[in-house]
N, C-alpha and C. Protein backbone atom coordinates (compact mmCIF):
# COMPACT_ATOMS: atom_id res chain seq x y z
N UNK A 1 193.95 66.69 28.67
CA UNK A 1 193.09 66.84 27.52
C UNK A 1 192.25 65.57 27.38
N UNK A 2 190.71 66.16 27.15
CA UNK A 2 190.16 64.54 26.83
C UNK A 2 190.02 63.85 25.52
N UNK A 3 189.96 63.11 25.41
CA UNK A 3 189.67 62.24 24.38
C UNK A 3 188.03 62.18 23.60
N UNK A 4 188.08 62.32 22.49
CA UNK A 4 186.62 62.11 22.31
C UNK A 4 186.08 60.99 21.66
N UNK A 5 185.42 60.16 22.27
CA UNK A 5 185.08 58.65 21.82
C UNK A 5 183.35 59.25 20.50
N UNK A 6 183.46 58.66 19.79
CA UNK A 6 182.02 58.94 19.55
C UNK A 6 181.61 57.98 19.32
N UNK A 7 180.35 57.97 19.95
CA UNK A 7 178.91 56.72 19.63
C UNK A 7 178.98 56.04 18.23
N UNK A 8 178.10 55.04 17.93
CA UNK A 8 177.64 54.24 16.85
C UNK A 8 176.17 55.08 16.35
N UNK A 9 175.72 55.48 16.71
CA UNK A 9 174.70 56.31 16.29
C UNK A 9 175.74 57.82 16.01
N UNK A 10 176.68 58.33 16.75
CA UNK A 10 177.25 59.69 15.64
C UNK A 10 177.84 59.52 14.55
N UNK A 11 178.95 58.30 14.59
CA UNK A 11 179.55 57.63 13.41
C UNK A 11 178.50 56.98 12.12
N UNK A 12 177.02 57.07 12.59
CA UNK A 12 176.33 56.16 11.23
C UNK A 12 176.54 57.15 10.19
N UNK A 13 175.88 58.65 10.32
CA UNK A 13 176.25 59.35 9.07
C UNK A 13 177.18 59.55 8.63
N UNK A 14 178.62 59.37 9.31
CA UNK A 14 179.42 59.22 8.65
C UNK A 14 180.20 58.28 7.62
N UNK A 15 179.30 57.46 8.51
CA UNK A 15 180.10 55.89 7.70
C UNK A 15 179.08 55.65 6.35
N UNK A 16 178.37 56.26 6.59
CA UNK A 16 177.40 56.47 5.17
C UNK A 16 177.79 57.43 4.10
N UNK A 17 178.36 58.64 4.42
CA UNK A 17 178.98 59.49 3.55
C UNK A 17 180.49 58.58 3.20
N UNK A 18 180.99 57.72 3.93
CA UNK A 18 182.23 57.35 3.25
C UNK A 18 181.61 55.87 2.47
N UNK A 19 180.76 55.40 2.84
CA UNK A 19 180.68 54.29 1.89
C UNK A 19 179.69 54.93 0.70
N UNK A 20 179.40 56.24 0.16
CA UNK A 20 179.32 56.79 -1.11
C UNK A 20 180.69 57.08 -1.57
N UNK A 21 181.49 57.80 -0.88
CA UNK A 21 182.64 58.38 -1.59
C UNK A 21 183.66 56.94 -1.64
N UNK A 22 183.30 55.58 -1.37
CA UNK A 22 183.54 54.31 -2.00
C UNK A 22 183.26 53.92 -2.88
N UNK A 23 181.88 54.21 -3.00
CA UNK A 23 181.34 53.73 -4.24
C UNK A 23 181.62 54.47 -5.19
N UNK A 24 181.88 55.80 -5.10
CA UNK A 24 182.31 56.92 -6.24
C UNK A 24 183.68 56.18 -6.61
N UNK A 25 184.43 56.54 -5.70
CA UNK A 25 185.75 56.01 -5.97
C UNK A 25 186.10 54.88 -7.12
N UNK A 26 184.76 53.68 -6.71
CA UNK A 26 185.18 52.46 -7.25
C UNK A 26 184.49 52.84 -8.70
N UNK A 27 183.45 53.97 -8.81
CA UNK A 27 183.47 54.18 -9.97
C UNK A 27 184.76 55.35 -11.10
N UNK A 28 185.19 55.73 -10.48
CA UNK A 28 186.33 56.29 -10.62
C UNK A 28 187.03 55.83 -11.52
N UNK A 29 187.55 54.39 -10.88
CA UNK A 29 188.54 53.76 -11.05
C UNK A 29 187.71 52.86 -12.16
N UNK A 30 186.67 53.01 -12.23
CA UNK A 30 185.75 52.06 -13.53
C UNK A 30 186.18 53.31 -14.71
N UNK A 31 185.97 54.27 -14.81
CA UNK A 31 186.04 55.51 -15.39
C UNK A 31 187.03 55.65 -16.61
N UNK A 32 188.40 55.33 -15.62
CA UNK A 32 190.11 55.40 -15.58
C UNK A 32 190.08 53.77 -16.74
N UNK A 33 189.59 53.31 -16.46
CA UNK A 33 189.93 51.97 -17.09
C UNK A 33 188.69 51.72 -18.18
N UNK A 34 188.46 52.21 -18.51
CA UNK A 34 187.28 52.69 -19.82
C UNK A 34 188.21 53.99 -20.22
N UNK A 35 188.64 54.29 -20.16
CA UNK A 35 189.29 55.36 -20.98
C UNK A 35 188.33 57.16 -21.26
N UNK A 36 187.96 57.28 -20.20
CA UNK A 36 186.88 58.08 -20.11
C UNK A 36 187.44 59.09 -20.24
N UNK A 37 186.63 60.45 -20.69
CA UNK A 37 187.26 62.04 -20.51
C UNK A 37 187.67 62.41 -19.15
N UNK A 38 188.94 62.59 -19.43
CA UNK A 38 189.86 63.61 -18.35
C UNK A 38 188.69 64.91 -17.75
N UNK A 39 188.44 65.22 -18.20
CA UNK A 39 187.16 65.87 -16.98
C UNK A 39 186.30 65.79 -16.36
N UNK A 40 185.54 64.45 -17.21
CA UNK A 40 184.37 63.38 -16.09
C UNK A 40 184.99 62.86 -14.92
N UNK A 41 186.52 62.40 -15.36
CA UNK A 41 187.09 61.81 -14.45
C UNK A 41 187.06 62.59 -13.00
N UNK A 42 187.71 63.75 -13.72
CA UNK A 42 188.41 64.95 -12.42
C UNK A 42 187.24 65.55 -11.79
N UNK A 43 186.04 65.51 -12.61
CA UNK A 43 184.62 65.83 -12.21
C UNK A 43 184.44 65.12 -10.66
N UNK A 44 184.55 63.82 -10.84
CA UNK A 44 184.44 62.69 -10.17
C UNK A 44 185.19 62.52 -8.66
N UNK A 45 186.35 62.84 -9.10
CA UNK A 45 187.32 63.08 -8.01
C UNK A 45 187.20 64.11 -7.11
N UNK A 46 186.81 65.13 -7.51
CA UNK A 46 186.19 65.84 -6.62
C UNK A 46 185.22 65.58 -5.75
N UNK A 47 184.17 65.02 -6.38
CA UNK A 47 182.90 64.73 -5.35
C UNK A 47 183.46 63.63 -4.92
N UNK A 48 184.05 62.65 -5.04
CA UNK A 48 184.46 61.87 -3.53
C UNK A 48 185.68 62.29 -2.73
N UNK A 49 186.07 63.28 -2.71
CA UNK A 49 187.38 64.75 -2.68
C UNK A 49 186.23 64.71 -1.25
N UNK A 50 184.94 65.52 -1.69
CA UNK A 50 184.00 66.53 -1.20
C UNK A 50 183.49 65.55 -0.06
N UNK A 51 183.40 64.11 -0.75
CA UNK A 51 182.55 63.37 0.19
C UNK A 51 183.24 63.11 1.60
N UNK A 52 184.65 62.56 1.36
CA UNK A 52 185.79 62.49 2.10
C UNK A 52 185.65 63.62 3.58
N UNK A 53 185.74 64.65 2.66
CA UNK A 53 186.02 65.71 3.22
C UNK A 53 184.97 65.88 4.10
N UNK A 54 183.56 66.07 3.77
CA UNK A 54 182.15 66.11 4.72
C UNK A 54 182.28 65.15 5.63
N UNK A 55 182.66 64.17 5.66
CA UNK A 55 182.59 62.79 6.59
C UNK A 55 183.66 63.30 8.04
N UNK A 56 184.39 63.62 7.73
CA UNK A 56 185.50 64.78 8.35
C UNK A 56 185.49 65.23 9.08
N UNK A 57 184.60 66.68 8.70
CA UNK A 57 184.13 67.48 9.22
C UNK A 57 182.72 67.44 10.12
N UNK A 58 182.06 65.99 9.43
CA UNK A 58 180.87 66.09 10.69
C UNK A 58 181.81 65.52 11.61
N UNK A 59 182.36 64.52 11.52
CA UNK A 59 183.13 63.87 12.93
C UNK A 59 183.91 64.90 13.87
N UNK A 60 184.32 65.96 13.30
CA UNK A 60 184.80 67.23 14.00
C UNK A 60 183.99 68.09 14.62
N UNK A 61 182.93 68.19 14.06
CA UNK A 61 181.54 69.09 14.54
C UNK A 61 181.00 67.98 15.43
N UNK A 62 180.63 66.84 15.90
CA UNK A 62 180.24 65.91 16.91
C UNK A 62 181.66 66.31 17.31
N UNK A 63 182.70 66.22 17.44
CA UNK A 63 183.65 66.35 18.59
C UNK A 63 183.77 67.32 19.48
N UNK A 64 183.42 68.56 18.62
CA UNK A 64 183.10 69.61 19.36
C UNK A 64 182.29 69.46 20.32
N UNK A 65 181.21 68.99 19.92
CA UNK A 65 179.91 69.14 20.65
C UNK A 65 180.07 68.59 22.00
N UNK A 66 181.04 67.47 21.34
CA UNK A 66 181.30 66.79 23.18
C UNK A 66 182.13 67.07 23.81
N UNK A 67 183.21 68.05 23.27
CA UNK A 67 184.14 68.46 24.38
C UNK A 67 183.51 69.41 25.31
N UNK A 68 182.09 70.08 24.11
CA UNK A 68 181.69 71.21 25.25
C UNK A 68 180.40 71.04 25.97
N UNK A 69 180.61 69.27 26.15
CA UNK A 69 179.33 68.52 26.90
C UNK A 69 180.39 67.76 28.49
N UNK A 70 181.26 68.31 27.69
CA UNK A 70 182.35 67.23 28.83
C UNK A 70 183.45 68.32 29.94
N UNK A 71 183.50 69.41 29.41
CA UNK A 71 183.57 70.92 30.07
C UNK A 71 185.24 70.55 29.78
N UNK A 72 185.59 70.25 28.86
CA UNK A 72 187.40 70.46 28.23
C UNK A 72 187.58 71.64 28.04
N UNK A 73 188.27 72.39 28.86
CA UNK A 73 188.60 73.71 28.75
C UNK A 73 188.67 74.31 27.10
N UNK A 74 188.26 75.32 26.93
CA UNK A 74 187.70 75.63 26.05
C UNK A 74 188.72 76.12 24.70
N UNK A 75 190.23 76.24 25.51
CA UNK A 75 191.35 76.87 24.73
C UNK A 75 191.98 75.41 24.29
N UNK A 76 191.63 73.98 25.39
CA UNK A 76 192.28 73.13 24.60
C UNK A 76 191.58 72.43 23.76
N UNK A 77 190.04 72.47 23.92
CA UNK A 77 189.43 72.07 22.80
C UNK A 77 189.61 72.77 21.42
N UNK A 78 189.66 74.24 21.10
CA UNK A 78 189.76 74.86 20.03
C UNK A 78 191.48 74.02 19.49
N UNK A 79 192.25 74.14 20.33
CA UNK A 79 193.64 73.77 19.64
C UNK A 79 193.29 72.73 18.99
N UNK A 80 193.50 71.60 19.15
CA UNK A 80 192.57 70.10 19.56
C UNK A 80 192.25 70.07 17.91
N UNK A 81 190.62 70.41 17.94
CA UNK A 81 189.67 70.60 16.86
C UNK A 81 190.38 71.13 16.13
N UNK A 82 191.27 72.43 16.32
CA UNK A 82 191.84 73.20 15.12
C UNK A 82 192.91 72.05 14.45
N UNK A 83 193.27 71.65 14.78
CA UNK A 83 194.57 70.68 14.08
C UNK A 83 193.77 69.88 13.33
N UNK A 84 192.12 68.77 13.99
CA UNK A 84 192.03 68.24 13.17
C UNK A 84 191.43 68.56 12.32
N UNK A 85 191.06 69.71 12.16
CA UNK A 85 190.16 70.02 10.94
C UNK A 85 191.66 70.71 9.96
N UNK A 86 192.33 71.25 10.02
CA UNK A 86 193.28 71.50 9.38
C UNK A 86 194.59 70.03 9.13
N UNK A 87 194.11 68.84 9.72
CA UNK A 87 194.33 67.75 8.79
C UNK A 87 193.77 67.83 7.82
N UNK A 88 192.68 68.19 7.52
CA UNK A 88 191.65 67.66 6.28
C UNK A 88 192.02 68.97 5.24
N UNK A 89 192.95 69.68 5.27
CA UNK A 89 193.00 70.94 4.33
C UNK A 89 193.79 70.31 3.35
């Protein structure tokens, strides 16, 4: 089975969707400590939930792309991909 390395140019959008769902976070936790409504909060948590989660899933969708640039048989790429995207569930 291969390994999938990804570039600095596939990782930029990602590392951009996680340094929002940082900055959410750290507002979050500004939120929590202001004593804010329990639903702005949980509002909140979600979209860096969501952001988390997108960052994820593009890195899974570029993985794909290169297993089936790199000719990884096609039953062990699906296993593979399937696990890690069902980390993120």
């Amino acid at each position: 089975m291969s390994e999938i390395h990804l570039t600095e140019e596939d990782m930029d959008p990602v590392v951009k969707r996680l340094r929002r769902a940082h900055g959410q976070l750290a507002g979050v936790l500004k939120m929590i400590e202001e004593g804010r409504e329990c639903a702005d909060v949980v509002t909140q948590l979600a979209a860096v939930s969501k952001a988390i989660d997108r960052a994820g899933f593009s890195m899974i969708a570029t993985g794909l792309e290169q297993c089936m640039q790199q000719g990884e048989a096609a039953t062990d790429a699906k296993q593979r991909l399937e696990k890690m995207f069902m980390s993120l569930a």
